[in-house]
Structure formats: C-alpha cells, structure tokens
N, C-alpha and C. Protein backbone atom coordinates (compact mmCIF):
# COMPACT_ATOMS: atom_id res chain seq x y z
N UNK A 1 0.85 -1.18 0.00
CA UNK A 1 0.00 0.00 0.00
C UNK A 1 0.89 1.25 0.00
N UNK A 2 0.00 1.97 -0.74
CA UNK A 2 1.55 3.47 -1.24
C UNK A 2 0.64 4.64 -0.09
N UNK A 3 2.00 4.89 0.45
CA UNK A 3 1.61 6.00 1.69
C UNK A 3 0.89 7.06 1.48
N UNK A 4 -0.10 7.69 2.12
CA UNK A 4 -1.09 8.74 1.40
C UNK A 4 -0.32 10.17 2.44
N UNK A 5 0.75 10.65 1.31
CA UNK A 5 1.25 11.63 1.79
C UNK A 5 0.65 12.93 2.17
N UNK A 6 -0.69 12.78 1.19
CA UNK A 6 -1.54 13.93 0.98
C UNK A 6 -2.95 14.37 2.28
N UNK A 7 -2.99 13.05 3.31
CA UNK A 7 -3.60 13.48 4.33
C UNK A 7 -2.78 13.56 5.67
N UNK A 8 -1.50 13.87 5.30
CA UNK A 8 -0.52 14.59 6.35
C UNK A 8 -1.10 15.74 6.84
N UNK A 9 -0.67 15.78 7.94
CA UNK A 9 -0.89 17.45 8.55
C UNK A 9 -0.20 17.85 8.56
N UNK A 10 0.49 19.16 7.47
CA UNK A 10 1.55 19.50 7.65
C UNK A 10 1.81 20.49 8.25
N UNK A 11 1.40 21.51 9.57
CA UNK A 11 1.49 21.61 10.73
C UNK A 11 2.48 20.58 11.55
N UNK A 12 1.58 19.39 11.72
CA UNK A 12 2.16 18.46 12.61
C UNK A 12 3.35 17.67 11.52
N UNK A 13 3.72 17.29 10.83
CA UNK A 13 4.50 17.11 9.94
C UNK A 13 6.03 18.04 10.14
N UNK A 14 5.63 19.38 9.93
CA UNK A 14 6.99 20.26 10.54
C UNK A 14 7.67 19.77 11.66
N UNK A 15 6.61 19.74 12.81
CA UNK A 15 6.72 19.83 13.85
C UNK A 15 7.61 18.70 14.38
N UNK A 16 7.94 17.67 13.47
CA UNK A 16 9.02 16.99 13.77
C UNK A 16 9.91 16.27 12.65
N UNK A 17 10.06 17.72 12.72
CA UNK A 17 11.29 18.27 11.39
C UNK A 17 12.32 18.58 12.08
N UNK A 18 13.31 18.73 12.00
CA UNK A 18 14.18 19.71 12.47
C UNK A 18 15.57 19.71 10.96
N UNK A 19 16.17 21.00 11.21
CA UNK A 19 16.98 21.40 9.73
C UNK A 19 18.22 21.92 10.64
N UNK A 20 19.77 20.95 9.89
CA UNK A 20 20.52 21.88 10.04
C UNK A 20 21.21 22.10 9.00
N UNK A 21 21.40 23.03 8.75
CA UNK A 21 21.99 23.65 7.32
C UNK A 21 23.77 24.12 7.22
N UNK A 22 24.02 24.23 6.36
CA UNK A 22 25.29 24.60 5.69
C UNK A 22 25.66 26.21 6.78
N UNK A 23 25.16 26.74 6.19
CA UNK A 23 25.30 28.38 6.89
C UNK A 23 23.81 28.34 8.12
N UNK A 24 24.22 28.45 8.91
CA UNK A 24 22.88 28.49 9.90
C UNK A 24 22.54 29.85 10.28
N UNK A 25 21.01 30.44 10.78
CA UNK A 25 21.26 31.17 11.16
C UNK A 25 20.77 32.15 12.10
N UNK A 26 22.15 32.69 12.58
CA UNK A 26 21.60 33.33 14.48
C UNK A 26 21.42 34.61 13.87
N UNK A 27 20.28 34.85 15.29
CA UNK A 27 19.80 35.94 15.58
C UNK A 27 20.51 36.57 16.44
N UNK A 28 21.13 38.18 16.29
CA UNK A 28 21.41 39.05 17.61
C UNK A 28 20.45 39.47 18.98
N UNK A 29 20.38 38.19 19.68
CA UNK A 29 20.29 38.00 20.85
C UNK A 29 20.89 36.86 21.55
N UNK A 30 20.59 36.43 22.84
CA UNK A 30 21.63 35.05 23.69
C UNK A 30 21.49 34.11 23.08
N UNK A 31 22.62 33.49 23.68
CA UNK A 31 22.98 32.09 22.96
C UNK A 31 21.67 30.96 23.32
N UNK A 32 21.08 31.25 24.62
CA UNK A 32 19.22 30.47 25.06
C UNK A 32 18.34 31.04 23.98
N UNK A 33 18.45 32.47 23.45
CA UNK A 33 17.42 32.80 22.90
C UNK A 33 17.28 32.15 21.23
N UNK A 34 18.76 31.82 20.91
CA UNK A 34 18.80 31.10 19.79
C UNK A 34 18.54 29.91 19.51
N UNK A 35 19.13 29.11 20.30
CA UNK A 35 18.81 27.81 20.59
C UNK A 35 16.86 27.42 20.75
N UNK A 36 16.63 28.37 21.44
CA UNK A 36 14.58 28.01 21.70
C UNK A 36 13.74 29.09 20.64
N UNK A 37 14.99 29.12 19.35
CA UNK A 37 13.98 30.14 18.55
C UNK A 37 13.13 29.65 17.94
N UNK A 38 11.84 30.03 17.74
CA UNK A 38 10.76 29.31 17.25
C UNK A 38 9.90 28.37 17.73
N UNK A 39 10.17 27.94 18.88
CA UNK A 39 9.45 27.65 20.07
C UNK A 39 9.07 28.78 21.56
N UNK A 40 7.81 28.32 21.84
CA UNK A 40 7.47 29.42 22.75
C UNK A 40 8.44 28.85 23.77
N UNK A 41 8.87 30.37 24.31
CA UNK A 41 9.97 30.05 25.51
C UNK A 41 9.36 29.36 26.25
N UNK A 42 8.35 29.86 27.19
CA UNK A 42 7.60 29.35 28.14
C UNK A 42 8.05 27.76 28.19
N UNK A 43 7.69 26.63 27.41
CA UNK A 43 7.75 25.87 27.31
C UNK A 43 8.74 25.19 27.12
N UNK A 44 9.97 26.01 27.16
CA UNK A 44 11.27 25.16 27.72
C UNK A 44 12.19 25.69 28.38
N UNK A 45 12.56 25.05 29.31
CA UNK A 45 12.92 25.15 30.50
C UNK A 45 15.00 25.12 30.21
N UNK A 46 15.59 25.59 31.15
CA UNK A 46 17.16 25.74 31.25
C UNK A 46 17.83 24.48 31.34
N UNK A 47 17.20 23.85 31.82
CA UNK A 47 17.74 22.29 31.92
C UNK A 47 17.60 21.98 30.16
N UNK A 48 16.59 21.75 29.63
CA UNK A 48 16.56 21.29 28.10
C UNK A 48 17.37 21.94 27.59
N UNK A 49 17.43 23.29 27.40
CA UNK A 49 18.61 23.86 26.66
C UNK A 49 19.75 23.45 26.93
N UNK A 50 19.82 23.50 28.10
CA UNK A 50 21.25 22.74 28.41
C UNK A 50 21.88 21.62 28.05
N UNK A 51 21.01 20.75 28.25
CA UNK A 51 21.02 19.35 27.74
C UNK A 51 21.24 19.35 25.92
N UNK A 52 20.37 20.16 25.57
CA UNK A 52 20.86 20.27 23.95
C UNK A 52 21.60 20.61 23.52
N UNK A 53 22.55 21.38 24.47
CA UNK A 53 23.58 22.22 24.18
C UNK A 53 25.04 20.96 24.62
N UNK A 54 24.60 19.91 25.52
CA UNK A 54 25.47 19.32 25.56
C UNK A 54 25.48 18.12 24.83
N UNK A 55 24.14 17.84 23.82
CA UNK A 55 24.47 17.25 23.36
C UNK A 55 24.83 17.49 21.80
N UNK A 56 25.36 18.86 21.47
CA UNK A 56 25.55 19.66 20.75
C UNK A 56 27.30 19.76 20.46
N UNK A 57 27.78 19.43 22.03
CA UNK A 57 29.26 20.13 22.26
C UNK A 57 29.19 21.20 22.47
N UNK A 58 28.58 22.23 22.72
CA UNK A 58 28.27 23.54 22.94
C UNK A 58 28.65 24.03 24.20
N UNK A 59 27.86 23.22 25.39
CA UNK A 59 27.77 23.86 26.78
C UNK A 59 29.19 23.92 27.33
N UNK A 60 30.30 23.76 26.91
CA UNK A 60 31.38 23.58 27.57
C UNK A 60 31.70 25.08 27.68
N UNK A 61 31.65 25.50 26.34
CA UNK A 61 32.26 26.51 25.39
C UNK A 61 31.36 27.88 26.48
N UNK A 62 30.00 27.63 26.23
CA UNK A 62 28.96 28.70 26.24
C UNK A 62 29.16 28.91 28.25
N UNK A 63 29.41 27.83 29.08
CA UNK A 63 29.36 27.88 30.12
C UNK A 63 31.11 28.91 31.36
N UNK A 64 31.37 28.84 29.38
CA UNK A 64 32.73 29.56 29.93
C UNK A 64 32.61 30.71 29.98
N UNK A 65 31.74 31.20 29.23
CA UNK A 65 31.38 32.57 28.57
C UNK A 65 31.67 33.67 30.14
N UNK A 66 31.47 34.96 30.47
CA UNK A 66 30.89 35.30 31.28
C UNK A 66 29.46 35.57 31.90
N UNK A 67 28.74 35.72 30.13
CA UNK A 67 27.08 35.96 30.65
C UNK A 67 27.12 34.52 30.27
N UNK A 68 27.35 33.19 29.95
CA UNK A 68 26.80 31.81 29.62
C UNK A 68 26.25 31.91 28.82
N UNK A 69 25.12 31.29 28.95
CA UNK A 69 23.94 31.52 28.22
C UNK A 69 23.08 33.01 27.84
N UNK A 70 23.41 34.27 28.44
CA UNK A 70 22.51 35.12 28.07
C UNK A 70 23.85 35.96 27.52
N UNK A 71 25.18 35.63 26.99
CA UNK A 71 25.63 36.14 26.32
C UNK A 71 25.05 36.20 24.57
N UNK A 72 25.23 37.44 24.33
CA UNK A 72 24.30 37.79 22.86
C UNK A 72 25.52 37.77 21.69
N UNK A 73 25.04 36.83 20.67
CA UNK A 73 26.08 36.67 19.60
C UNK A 73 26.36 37.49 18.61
N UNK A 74 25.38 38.67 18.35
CA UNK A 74 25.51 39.62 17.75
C UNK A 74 24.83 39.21 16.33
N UNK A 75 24.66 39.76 15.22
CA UNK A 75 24.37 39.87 13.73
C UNK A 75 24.41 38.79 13.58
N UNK A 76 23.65 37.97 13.04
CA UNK A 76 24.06 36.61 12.48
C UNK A 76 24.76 35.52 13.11
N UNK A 77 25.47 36.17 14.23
CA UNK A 77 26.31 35.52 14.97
C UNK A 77 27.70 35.85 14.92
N UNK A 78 28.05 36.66 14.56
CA UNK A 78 29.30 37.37 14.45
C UNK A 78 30.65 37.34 15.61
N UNK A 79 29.89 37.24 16.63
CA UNK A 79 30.80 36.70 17.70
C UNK A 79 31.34 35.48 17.99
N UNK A 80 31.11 35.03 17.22
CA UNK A 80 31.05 33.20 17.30
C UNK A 80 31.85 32.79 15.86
N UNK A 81 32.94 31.73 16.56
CA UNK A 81 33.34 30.93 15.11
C UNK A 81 32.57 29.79 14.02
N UNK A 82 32.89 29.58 13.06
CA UNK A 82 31.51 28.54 12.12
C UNK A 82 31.11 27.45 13.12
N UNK A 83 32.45 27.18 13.75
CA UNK A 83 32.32 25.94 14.11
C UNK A 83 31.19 25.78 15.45
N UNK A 84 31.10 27.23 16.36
CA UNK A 84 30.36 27.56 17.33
C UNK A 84 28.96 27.85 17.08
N UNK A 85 28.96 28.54 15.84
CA UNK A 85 27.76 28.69 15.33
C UNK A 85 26.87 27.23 14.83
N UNK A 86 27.43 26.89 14.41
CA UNK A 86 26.98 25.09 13.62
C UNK A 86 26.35 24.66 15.21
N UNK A 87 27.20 24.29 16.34
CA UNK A 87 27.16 23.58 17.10
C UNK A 87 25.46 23.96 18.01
N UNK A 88 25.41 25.68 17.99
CA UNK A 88 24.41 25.89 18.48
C UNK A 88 23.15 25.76 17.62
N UNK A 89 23.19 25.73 16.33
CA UNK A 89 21.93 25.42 14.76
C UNK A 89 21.77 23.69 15.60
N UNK A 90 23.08 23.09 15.94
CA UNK A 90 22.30 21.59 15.99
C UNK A 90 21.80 21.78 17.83
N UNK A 91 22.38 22.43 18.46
CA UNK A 91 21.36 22.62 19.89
C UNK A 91 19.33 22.87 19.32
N UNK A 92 19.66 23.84 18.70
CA UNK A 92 18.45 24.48 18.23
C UNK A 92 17.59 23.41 17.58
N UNK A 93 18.37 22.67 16.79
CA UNK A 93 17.45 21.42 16.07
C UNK A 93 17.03 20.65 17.59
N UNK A 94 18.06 20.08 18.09
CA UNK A 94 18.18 18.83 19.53
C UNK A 94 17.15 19.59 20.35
N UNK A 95 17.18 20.69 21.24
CA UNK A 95 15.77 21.43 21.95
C UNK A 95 14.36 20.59 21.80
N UNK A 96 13.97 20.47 20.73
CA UNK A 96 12.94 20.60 19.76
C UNK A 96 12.64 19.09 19.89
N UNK A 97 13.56 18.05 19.69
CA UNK A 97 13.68 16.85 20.29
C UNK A 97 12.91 16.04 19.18
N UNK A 98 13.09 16.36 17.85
CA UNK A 98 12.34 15.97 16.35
C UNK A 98 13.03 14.65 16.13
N UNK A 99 11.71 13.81 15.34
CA UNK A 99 11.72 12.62 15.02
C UNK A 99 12.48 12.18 13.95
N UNK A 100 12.60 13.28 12.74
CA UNK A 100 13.47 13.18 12.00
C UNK A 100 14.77 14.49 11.62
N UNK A 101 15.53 14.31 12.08
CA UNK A 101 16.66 14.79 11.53
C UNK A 101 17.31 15.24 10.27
N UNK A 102 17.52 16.74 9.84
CA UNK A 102 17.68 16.91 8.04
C UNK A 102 18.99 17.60 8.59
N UNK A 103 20.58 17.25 8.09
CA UNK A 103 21.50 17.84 7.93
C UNK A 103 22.12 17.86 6.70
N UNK A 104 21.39 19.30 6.21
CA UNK A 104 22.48 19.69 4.80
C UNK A 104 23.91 20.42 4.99
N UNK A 105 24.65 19.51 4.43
CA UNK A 105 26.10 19.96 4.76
C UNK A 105 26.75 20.70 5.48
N UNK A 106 25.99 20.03 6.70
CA UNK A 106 25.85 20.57 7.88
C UNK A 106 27.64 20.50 8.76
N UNK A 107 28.74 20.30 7.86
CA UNK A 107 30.18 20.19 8.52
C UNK A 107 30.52 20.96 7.30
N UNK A 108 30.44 21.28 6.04
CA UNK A 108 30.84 21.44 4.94
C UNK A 108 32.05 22.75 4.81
N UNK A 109 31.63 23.67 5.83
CA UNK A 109 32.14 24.95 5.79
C UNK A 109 33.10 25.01 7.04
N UNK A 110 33.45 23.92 7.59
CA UNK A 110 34.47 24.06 9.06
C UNK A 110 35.57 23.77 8.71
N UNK A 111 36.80 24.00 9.61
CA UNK A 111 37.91 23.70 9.53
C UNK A 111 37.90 22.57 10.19
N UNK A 112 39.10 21.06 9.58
CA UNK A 112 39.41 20.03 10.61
C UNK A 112 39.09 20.17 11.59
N UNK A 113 39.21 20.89 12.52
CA UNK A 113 39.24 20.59 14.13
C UNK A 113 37.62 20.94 13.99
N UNK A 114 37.05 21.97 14.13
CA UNK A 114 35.68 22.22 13.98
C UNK A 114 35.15 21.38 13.61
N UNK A 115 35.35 20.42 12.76
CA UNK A 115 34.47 19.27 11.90
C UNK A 115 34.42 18.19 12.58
N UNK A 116 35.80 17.90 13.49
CA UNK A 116 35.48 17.14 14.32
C UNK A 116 35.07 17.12 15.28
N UNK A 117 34.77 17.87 16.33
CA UNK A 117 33.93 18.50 17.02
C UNK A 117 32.28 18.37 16.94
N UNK A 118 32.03 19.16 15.46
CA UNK A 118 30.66 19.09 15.05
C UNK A 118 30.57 17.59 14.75
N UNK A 119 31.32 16.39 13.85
CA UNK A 119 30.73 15.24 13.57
C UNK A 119 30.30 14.53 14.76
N UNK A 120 30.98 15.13 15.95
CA UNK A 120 31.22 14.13 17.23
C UNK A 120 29.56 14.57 18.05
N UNK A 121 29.13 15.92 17.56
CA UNK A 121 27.89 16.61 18.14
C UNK A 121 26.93 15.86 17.27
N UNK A 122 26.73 15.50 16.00
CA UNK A 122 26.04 14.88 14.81
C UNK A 122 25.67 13.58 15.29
N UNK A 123 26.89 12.70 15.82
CA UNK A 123 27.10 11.65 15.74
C UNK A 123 26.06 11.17 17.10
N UNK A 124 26.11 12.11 17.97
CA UNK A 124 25.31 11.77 19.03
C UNK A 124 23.50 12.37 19.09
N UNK A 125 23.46 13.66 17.94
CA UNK A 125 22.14 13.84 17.58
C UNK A 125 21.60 12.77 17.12
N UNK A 126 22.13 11.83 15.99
CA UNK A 126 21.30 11.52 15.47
C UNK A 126 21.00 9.82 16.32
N UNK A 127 21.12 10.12 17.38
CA UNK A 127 20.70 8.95 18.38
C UNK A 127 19.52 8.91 18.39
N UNK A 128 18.19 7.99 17.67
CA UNK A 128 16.88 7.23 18.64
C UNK A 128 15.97 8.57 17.28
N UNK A 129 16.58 8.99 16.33
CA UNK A 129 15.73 9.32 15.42
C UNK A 129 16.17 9.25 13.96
N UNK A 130 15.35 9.25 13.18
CA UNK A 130 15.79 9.59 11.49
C UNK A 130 16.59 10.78 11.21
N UNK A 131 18.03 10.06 10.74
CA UNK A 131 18.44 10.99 10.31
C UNK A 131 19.07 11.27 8.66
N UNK A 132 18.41 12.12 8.32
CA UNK A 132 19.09 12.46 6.82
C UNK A 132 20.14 12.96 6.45
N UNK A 133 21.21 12.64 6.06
CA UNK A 133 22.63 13.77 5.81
C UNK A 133 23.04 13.79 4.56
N UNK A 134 22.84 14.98 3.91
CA UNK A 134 23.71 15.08 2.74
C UNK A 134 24.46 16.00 2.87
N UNK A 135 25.68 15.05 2.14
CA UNK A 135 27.24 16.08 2.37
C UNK A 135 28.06 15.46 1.26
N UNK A 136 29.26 16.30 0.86
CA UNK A 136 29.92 15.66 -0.05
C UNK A 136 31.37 15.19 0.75
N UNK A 137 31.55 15.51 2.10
CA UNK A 137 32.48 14.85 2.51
C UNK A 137 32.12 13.73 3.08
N UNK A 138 32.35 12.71 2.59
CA UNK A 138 32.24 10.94 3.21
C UNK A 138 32.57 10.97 4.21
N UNK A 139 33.37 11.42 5.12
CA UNK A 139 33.57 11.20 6.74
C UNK A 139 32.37 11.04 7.77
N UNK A 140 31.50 12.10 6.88
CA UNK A 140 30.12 12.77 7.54
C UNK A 140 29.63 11.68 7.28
N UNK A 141 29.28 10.68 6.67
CA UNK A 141 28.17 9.77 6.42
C UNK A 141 28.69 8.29 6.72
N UNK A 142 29.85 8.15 6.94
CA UNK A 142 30.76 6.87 6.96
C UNK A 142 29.82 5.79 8.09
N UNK A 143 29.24 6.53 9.19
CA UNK A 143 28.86 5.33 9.91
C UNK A 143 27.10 5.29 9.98
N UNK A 144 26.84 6.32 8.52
CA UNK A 144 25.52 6.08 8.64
C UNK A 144 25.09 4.51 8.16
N UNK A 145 23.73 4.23 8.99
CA UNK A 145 23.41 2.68 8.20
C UNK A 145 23.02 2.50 6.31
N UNK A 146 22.36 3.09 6.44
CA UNK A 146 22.28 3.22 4.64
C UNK A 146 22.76 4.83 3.87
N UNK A 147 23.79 4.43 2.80
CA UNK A 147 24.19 5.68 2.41
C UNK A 147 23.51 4.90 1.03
N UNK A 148 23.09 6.72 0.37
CA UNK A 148 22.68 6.56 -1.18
C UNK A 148 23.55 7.89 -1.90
N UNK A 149 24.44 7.31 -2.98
CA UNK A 149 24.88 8.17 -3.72
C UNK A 149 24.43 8.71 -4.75
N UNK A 150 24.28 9.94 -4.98
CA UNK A 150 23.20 10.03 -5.68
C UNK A 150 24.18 11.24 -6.99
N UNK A 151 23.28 10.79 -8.45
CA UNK A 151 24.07 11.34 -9.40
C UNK A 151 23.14 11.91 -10.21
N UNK A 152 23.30 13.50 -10.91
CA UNK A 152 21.84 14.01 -11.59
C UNK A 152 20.96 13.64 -10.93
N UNK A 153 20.79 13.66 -9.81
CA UNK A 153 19.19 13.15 -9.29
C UNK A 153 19.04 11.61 -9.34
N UNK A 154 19.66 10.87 -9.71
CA UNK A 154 18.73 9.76 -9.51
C UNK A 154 20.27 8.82 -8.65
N UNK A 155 19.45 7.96 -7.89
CA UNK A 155 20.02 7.01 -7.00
C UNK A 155 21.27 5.94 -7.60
N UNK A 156 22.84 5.95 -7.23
CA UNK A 156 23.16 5.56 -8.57
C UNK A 156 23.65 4.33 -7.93
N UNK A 157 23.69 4.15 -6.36
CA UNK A 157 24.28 2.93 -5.78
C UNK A 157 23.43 3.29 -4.01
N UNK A 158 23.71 2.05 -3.19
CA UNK A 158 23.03 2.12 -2.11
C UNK A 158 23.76 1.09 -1.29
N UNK A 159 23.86 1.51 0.17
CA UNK A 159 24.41 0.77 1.01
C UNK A 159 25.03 0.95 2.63
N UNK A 160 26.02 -0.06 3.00
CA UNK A 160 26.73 0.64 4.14
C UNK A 160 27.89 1.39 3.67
N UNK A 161 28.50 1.94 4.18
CA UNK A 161 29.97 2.72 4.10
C UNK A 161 30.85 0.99 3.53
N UNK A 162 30.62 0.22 4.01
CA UNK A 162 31.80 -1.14 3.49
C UNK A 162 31.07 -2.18 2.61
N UNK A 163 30.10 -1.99 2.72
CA UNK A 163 28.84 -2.72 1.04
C UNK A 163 29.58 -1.48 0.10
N UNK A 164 29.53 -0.29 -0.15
CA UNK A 164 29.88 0.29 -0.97
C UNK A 164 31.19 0.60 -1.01
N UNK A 165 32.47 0.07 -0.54
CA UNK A 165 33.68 0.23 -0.40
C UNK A 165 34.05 -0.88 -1.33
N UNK A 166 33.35 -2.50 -0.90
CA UNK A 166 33.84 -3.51 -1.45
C UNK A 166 33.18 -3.64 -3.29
N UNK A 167 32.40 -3.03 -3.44
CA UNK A 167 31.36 -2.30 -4.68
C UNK A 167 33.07 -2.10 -5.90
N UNK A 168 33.53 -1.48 -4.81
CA UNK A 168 34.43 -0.47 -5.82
C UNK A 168 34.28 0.25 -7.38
N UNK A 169 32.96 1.15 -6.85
CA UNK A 169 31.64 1.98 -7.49
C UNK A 169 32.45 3.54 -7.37
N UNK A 170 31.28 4.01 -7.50
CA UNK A 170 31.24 5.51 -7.58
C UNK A 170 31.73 5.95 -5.81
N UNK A 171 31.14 5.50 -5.16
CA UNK A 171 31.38 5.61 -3.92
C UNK A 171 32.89 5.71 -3.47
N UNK A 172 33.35 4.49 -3.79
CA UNK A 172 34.65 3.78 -3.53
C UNK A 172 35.62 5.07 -4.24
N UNK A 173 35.57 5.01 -5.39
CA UNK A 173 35.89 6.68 -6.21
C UNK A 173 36.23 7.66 -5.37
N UNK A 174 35.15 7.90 -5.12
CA UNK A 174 34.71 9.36 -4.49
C UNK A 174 35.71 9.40 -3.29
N UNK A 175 35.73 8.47 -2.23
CA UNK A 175 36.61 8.03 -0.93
C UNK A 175 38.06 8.32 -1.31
N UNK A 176 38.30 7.41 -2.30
CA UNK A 176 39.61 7.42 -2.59
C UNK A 176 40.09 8.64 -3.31
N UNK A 177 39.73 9.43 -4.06
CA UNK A 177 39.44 11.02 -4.40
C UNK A 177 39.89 12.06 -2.92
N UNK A 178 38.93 11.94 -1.96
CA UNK A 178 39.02 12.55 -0.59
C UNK A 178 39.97 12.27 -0.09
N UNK A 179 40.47 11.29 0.13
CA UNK A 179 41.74 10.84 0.99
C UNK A 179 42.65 10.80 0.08
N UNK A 180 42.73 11.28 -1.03
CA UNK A 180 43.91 11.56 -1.47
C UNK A 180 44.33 13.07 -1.55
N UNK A 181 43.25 13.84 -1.72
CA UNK A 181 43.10 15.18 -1.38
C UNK A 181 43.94 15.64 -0.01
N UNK A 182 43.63 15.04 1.07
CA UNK A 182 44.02 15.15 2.03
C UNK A 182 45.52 14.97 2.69
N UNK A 183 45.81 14.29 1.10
CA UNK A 183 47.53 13.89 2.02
C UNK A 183 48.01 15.15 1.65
C-alpha cells in the first residue's frame, strides 16, 4: 500500500522536522534565545537547553562565557566561530527533540578541528531518530546505516559505508578522491 502523503498534517509534519543547514542562522540575541527560537519560551525550560547544548558540544564553550547563556552573539552571529555557530543550529534542532533529523552539509564549511567537534555533536544527535545527511564529505556519512549516492538526481548505488567500499563503485571513487586530497 503506497503512503497517502496527501492526508498529512503539515502543521504536525513540521513539527518533527528539524533542519541543520550549511550556513545556519543566528539571531542578535543570547545564545538560550537562539537555541529556543521558534518555540514558545515558556515551554522550555534551562535544563533542556542545556542538555541540547550538551548534546551539541556547545555547553562547555557557552558555560565559559561570562554571561553563559545570556551572552548575545551579535548579527548573524558574528561573535562566534563557524564551528560555534553550527554547534548551536544543531542545539536548536536537539531542543525541539524531532523525530526526523535533516543535515544539509551541515560540517561542509568548518575547519578540521571544527568538523570534528561538530561530527562528534552529529554523531550523538542523530541517536533514537531519522536521520538524513547530505554532504559531499564521506567522513560525515561513513557510519551512517544506509548511504545513497546520488548522481543528476537519480540514486546511482546504495548501502553501508563497506557494502559500498567492497562495490568499488562511484562511492569507492569518491573516498579514494578525498583521501587523497588530504595527504
């Protein structure tokens, strides 16, 4: 039976969405006020933020601060490095506590150290929900359970990170491409 996408509620449908994107983006106010944007404050409490923030990698950073949490990041976030900024876009998703998970190249724009950091914040979001990741760096997706590579749009191979290694496909390519880049 083919799923009847069309009597979704898409209200409730959003609502357990959550997006983290390539460039994320903050508002000039606190680092709490960003994290619970788009949810009524009321309804979440310092402990949740917190908790999202640690499971973000965030709270270490933000707890050093002098205002913590009601330190304000300025324009876009201007006070903050990519890598700080990213970390609080995935607090902001984690808060929210969504069923499915969307990260568009959501490491794409960090430096090494930042990336590892953020994969290590990723790696623990996407615990106990759906998560989607598209990225063109393979590191990001290496221990997802099913990766699909996808070419012009259409699906051109499918698998684990080592179903598509032993393939020695497009995938396998692509890997060996990256890590050679890298030396």
């Amino acid at each position: 039976m083919e799923p009847k996408f069309r009597t979704l509620n898409p209200e409730n449908t959003r609502s357990q969405i959550a997006i983290v994107s390539q460039e994320p983006t903050l508002f000039d106010c606190s680092i709490a006020e960003n994290i619970v944007y788009g949810l009524d404050p009321s309804t979440v409490n310092m402990a949740r933020v917190e908790e999202a923030a640690k499971l973000a990698n965030i709270h270490n950073f933000v707890s050093e601060l002098p205002a913590g949490y009601e330190t304000r990041v300025g324009d876009r976030g201007t006070q903050l490095s990519g890598g700080q900024k990213q970390r609080i876009a995935i607090a902001r998703a984690l808060v929210r506590n969504p069923k499915i998970l969307l990260l568009d190249e959501a490491t794409s724009a960090l430096d090494t150290e930042s990336e590892k950091i953020v994969q290590e914040a990723l790696d623990r979001a996407r615990e106990g929900r759906t998560c989607i990741v598209i990225a063109h760096r393979l590191n990001t997706i290496m221990n997802a359970d099913c990766i699909a590579v996808v070419n012009n749009g259409t699906i051109i191979e499918k698998g684990t990170h080592n179903e598509l290694m032993s393939q020695k496909g497009a995938y396998f390519k692509l890997t060996q491409k990256q890590t050679s880049e890298k030396k």
